[in-house]
N, C-alpha and C. Protein backbone atom coordinates (compact mmCIF):
# COMPACT_ATOMS: atom_id res chain seq x y z
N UNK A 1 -31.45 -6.50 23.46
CA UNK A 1 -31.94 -5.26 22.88
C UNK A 1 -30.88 -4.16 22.94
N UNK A 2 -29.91 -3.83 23.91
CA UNK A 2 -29.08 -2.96 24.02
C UNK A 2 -28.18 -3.25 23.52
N UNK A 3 -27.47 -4.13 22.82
CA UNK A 3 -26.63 -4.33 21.87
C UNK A 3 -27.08 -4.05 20.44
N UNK A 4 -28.49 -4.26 20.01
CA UNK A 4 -28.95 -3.95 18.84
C UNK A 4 -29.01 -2.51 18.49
N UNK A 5 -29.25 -1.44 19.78
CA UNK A 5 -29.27 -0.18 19.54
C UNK A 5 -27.98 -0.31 19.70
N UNK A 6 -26.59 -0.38 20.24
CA UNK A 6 -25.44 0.47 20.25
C UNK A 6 -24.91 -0.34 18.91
N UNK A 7 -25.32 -1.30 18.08
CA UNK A 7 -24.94 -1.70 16.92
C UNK A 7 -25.47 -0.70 15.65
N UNK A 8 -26.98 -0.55 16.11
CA UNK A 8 -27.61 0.69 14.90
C UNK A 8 -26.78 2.01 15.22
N UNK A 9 -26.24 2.55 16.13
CA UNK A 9 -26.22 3.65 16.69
C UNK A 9 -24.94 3.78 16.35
N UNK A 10 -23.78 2.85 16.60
CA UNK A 10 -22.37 2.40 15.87
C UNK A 10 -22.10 2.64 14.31
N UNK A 11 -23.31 1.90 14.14
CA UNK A 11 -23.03 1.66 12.20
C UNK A 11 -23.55 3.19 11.94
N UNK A 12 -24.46 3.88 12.56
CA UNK A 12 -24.76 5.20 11.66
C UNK A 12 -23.83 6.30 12.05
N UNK A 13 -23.27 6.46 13.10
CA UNK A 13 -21.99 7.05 13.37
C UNK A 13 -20.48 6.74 12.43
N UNK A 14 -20.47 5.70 11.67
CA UNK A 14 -19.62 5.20 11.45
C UNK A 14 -19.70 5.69 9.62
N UNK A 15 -21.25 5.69 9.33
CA UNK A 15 -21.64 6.28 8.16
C UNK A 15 -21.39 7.69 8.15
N UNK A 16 -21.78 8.28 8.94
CA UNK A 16 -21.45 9.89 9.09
C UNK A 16 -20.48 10.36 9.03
N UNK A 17 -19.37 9.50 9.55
CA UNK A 17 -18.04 9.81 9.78
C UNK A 17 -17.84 9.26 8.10
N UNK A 18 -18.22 8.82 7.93
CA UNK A 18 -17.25 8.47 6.01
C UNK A 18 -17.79 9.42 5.07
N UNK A 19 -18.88 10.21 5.39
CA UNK A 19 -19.74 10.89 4.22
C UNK A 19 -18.58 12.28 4.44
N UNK A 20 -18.05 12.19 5.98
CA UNK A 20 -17.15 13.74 6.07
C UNK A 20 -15.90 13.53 5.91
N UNK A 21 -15.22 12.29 5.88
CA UNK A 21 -13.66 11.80 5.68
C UNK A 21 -13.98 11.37 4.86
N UNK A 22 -14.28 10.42 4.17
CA UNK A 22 -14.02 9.04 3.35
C UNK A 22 -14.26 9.11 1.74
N UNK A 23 -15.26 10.01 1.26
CA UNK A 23 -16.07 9.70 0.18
C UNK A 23 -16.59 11.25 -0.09
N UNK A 24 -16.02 12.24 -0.12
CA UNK A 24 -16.41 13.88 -0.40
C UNK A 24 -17.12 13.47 -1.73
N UNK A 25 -17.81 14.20 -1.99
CA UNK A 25 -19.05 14.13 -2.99
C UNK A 25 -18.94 13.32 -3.78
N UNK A 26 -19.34 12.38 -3.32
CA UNK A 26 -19.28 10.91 -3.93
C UNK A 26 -21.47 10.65 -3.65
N UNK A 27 -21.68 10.44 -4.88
CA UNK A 27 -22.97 10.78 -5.34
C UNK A 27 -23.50 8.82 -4.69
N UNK A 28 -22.72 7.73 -4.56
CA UNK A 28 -23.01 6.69 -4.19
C UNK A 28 -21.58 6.60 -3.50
N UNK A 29 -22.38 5.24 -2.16
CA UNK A 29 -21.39 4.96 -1.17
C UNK A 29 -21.68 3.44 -1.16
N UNK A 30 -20.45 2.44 -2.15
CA UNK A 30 -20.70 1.05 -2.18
C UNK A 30 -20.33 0.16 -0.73
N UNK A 31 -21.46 0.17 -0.04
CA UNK A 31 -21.30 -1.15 0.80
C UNK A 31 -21.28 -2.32 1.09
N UNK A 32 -20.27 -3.01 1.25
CA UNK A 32 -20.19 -4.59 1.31
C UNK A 32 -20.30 -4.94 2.82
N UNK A 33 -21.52 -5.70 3.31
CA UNK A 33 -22.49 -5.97 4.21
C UNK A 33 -22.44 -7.66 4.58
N UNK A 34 -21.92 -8.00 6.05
CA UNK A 34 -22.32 -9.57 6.12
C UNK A 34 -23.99 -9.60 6.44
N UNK A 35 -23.97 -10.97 6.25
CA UNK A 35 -25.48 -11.61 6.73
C UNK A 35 -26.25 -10.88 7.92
N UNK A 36 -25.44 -10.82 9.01
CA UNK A 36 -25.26 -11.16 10.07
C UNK A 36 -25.49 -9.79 10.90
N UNK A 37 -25.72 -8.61 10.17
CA UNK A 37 -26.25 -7.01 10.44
C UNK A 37 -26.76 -6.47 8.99
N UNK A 38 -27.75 -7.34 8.42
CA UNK A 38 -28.04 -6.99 7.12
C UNK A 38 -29.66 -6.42 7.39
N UNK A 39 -30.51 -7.28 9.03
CA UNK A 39 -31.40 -6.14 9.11
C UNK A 39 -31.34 -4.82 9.62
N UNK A 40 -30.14 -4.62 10.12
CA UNK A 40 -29.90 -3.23 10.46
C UNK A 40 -29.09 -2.15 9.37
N UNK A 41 -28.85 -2.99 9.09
CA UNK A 41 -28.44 -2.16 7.73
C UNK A 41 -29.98 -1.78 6.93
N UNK A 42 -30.72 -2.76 6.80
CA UNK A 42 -31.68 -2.37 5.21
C UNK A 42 -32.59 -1.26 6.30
N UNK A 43 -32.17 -0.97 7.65
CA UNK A 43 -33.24 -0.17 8.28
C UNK A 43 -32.52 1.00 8.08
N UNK A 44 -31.34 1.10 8.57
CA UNK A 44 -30.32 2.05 9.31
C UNK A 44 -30.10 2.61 7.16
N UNK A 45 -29.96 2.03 6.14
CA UNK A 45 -29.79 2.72 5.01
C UNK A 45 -30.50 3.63 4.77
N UNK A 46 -31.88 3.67 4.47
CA UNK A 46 -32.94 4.70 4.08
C UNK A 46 -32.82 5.35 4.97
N UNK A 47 -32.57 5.64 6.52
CA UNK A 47 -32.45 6.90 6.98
C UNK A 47 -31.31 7.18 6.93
N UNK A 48 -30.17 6.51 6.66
CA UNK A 48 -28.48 7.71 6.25
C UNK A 48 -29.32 7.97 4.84
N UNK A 49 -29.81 7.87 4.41
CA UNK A 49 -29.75 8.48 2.64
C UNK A 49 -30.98 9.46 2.49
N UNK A 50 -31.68 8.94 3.73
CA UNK A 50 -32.17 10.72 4.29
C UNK A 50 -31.47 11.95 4.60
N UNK A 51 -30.98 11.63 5.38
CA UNK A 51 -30.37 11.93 6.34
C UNK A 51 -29.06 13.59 5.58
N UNK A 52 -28.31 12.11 4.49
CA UNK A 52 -27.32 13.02 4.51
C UNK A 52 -27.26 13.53 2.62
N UNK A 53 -28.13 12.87 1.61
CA UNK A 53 -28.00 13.06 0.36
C UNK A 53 -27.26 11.61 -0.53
N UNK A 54 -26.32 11.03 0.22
CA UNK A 54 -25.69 9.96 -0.42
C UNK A 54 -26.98 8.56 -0.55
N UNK A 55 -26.83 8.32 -1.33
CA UNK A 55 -27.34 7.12 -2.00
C UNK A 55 -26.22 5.58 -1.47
N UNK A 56 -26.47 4.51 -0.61
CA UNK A 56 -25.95 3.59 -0.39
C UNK A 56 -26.13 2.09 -1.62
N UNK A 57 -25.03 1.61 -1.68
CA UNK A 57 -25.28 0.71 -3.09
C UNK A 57 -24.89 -0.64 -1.78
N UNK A 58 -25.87 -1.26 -1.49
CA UNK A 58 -25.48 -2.45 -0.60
C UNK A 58 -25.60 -3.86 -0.84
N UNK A 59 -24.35 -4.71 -0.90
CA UNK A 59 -24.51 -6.08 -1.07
C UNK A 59 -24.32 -7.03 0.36
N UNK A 60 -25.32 -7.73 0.62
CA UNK A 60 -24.97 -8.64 1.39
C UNK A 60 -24.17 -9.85 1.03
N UNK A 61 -23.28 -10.55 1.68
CA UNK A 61 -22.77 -11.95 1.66
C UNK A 61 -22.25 -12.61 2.89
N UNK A 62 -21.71 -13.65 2.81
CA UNK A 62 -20.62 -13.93 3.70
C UNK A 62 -19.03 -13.51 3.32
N UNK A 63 -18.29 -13.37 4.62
CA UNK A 63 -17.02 -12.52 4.38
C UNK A 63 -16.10 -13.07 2.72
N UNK A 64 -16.01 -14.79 3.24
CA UNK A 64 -15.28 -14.77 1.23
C UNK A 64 -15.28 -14.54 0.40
N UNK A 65 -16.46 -14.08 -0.02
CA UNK A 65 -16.86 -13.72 -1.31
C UNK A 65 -16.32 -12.21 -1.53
N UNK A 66 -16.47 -11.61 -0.60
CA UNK A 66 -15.97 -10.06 0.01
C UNK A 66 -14.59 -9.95 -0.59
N UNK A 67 -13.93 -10.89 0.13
CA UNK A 67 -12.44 -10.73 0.12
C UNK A 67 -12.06 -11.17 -0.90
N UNK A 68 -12.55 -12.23 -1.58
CA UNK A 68 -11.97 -12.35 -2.98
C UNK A 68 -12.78 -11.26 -4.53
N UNK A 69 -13.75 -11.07 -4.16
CA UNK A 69 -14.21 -9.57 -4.70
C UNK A 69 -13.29 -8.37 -4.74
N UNK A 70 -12.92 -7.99 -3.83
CA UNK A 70 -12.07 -6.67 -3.34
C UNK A 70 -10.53 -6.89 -4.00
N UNK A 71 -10.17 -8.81 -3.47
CA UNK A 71 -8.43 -8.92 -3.77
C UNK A 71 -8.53 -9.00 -5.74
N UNK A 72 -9.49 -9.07 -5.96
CA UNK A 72 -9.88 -9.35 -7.72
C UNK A 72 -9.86 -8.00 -8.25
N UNK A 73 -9.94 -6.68 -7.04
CA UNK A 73 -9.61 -5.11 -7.93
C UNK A 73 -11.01 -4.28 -7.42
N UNK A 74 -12.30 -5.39 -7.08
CA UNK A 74 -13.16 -4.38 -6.87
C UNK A 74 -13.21 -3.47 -6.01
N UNK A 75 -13.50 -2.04 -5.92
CA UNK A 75 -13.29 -0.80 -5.41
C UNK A 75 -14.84 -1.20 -4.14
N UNK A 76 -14.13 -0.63 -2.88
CA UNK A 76 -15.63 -0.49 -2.27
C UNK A 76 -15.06 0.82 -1.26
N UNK A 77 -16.54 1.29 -0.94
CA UNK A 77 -16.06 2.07 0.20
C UNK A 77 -16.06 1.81 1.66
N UNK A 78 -16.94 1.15 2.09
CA UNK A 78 -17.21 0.65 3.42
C UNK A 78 -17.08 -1.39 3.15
N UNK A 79 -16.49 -2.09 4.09
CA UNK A 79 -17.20 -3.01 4.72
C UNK A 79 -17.19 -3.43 6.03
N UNK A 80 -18.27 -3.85 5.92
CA UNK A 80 -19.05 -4.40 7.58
C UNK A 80 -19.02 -5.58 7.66
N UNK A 81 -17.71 -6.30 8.20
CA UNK A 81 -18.14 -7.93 8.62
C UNK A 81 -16.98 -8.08 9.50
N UNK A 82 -16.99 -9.31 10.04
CA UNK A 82 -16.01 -9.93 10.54
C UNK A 82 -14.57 -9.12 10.58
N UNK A 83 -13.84 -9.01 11.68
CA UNK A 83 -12.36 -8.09 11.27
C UNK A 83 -11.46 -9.22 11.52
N UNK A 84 -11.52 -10.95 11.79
CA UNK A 84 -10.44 -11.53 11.73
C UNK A 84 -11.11 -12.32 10.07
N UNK A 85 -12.11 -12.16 9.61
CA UNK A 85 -11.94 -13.23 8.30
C UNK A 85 -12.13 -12.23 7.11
N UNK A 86 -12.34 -11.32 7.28
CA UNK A 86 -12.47 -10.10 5.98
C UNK A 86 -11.64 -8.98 6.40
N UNK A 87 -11.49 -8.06 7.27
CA UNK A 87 -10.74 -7.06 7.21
C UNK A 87 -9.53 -6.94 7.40
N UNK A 88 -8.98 -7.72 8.51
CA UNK A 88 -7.43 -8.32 8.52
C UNK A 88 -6.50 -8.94 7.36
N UNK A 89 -7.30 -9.74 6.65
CA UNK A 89 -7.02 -10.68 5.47
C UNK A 89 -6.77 -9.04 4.39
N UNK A 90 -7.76 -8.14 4.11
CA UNK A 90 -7.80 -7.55 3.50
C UNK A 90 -6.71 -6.63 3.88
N UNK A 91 -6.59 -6.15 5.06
CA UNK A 91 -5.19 -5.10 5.68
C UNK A 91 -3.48 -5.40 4.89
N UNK A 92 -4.03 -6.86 5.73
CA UNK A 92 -2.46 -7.76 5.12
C UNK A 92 -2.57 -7.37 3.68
N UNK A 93 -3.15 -7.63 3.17
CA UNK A 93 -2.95 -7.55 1.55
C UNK A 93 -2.50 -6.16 0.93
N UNK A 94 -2.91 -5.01 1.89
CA UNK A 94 -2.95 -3.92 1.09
C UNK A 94 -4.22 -3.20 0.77
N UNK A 95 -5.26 -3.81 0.78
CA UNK A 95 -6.52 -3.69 0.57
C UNK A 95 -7.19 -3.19 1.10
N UNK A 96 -7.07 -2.13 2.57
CA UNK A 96 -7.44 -1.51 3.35
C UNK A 96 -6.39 -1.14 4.00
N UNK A 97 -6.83 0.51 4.20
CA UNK A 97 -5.51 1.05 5.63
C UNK A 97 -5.80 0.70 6.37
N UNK A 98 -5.03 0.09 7.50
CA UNK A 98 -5.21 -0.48 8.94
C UNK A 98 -5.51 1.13 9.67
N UNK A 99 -5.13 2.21 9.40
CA UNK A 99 -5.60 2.73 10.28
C UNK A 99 -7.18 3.55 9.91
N UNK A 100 -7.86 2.83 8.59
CA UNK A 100 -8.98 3.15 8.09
C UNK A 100 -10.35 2.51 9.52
N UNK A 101 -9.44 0.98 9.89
CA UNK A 101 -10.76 0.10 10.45
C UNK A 101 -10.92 0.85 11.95
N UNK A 102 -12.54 0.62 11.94
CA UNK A 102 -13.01 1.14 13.06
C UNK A 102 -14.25 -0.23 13.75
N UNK A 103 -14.03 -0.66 14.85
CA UNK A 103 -14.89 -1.30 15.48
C UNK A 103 -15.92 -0.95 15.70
N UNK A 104 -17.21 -1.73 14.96
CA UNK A 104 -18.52 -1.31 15.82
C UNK A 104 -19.15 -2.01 16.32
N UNK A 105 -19.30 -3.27 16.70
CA UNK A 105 -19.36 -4.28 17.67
C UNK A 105 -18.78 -5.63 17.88
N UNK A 106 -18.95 -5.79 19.02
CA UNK A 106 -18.51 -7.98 19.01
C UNK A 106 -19.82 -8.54 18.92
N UNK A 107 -19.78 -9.57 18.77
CA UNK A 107 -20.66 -10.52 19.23
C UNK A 107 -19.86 -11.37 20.34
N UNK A 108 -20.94 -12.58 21.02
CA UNK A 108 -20.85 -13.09 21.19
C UNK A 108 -21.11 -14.92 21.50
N UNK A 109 -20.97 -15.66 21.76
CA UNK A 109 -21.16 -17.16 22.18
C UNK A 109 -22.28 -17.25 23.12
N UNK A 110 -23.25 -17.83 23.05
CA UNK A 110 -23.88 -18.39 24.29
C UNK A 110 -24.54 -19.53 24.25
N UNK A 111 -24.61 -20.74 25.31
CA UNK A 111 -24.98 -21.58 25.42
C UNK A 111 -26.71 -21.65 26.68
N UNK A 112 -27.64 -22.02 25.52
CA UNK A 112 -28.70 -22.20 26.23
C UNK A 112 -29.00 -23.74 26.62
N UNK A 113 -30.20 -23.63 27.54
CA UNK A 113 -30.49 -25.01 28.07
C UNK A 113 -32.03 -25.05 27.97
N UNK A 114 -32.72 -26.56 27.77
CA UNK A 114 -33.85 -26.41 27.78
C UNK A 114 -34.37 -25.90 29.71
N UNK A 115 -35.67 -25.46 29.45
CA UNK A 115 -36.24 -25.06 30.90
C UNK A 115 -36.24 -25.65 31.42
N UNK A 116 -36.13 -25.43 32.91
CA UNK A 116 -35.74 -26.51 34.15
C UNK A 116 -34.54 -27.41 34.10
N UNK A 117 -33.25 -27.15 33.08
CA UNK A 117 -32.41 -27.82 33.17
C UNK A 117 -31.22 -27.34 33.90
N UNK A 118 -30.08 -27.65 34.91
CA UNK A 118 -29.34 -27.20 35.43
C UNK A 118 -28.74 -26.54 34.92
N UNK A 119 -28.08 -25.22 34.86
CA UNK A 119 -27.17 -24.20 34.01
C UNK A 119 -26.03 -25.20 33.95
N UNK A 120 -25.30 -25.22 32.77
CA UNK A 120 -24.15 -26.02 32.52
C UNK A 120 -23.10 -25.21 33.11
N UNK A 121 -21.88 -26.01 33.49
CA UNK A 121 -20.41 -25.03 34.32
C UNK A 121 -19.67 -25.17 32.73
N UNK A 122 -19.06 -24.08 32.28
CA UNK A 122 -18.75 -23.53 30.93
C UNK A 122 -17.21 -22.54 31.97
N UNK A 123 -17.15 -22.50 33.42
CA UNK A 123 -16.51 -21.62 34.01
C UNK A 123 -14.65 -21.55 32.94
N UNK A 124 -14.48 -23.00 32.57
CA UNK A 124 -13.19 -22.87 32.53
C UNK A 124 -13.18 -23.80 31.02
N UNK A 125 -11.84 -24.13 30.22
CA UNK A 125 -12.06 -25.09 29.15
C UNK A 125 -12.23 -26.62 29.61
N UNK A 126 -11.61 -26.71 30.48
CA UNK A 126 -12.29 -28.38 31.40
C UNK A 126 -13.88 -28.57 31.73
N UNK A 127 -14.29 -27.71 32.18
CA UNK A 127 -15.46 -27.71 32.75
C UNK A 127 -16.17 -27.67 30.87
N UNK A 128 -16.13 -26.86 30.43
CA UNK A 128 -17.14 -26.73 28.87
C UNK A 128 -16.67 -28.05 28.50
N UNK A 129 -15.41 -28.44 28.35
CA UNK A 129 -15.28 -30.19 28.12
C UNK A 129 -16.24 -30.73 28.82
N UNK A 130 -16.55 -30.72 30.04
CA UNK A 130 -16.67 -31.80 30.24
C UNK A 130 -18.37 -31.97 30.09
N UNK A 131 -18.83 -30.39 30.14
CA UNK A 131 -20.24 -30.21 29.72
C UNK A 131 -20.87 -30.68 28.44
N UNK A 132 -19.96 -30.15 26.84
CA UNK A 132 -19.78 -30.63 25.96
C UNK A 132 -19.93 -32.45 26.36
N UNK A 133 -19.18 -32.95 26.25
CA UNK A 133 -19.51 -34.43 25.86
C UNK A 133 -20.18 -35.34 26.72
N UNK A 134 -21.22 -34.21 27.97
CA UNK A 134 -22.45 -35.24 28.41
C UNK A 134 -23.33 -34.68 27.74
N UNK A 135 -23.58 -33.85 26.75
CA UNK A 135 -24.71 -33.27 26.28
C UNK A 135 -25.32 -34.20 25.11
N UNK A 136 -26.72 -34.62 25.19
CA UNK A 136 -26.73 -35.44 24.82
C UNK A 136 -27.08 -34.84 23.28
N UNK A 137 -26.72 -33.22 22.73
CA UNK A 137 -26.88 -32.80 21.60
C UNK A 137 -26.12 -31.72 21.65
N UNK A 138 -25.95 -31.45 20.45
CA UNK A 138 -24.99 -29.75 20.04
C UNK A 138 -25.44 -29.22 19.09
N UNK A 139 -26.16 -27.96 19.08
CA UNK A 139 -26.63 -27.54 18.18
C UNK A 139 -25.65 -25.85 17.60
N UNK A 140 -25.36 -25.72 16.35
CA UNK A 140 -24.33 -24.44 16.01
C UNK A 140 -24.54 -24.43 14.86
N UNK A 141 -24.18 -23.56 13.92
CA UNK A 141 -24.48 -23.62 12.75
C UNK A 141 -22.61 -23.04 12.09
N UNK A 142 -22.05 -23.99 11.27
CA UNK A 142 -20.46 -23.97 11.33
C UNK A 142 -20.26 -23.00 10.39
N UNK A 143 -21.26 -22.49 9.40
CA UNK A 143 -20.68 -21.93 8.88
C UNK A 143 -20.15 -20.07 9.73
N UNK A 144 -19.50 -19.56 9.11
CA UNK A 144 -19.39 -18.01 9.56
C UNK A 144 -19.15 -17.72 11.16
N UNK A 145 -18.66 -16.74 10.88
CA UNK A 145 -18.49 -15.74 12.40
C UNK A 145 -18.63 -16.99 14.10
N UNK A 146 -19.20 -16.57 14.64
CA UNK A 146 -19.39 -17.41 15.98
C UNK A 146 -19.68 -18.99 15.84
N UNK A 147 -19.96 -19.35 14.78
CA UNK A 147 -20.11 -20.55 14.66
C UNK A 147 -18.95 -21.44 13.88
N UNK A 148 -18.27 -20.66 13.47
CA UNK A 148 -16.74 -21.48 12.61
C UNK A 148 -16.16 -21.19 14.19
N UNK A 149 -16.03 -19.93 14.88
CA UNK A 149 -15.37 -20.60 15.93
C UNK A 149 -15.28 -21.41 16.87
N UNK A 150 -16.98 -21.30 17.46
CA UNK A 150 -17.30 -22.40 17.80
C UNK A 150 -16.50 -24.09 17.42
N UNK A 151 -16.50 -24.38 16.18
CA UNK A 151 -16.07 -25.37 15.40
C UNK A 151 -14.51 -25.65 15.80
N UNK A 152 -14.03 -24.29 15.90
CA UNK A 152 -12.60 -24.42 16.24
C UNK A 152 -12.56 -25.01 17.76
N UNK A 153 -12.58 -24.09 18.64
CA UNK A 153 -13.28 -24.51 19.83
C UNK A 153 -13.35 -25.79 20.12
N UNK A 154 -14.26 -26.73 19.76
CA UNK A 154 -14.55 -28.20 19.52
C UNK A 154 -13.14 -28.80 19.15
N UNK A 155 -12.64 -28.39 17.84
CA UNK A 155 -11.93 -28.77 17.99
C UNK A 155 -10.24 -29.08 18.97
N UNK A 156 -10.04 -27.97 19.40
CA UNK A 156 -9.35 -27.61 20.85
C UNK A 156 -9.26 -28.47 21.59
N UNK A 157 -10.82 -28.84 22.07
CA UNK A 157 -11.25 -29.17 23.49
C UNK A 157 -11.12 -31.00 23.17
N UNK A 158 -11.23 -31.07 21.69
CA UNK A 158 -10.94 -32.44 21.47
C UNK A 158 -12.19 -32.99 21.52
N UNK A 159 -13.44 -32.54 21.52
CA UNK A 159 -14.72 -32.84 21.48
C UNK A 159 -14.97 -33.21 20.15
N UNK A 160 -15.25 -34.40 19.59
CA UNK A 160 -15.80 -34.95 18.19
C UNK A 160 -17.00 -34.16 17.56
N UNK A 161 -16.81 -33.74 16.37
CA UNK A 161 -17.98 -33.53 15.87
C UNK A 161 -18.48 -34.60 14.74
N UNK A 162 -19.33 -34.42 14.20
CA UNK A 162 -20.03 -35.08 13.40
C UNK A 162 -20.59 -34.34 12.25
């Protein structure tokens, strides 16, 4: 729960700050939005557009589509995703000032267990090896953000996927 408020509380600070730097009377503010904070966005929109007069134009996707959108000429003012698979990619290019990006949260990785099962030792990359391949399942979803790394990860550790 306290990551969800300093994520709402991040992103509308982060709006405020562009309505007074970024976008001077700019009657719409086009946002390009991952999956992945798209219910805090469709909450956190209607009150910035209370709030401050600007009207938000918001698309959700995953980051590629983003980046090849933007490197194709399209104009945006804000995006919110990933900063090693959309905003970096986009920096390098030209496509954003590096000193435009501003962090408003991480995520992170976590590994659950069913109830009553011993907490797995994850302490070191040997130990998650060696947890990894007695498990008698792996559940992740490969696409995007924490879960492509995940994937990488696996791959690292030399753990087979399927």
């Amino acid at each position: 729960m306290k990551n969800s408020i300093r994520i709402v509380a991040a992103g509308f600070a982060a709006l405020v700050y562009l309505t007074q730097a970024g976008v001077p009377d700019a009657a719409e503010i086009k946002v390009f939005s991952g999956f992945g904070i798209q219910k805090v966005m469709e909450d956190l929109g209607p009150k910035f557009e209370r709030a401050t007069g600007y009207k938000l134009a918001m698309t959700f996707d995953n980051g590629p589509p983003f980046v090849k959108r933007v490197r194709d000429g399209e104009i945006v003012d804000v995006i919110v995703g990933s900063q090693e698979r959309i905003v970096d990619p986009l920096v390098k290019d030209g496509k954003i000032v590096a000193d435009s990006v501003t962090v408003l949260a991480n995520t992170g990785v976590s590994v659950a267990v069913r109830k009553g099962a011993p907490k797995p030792d994850v302490s070191s990359p040997e130990a998650l090896k060696r947890t990894l391949l007695a498990a008698k399942s792996i559940s992740y979803v490969p696409a995007g953000g924490s879960g492509a790394h995940f994937a990488k990860v696996l791959d690292r550790l030399g753990v087979c996927r399927t």
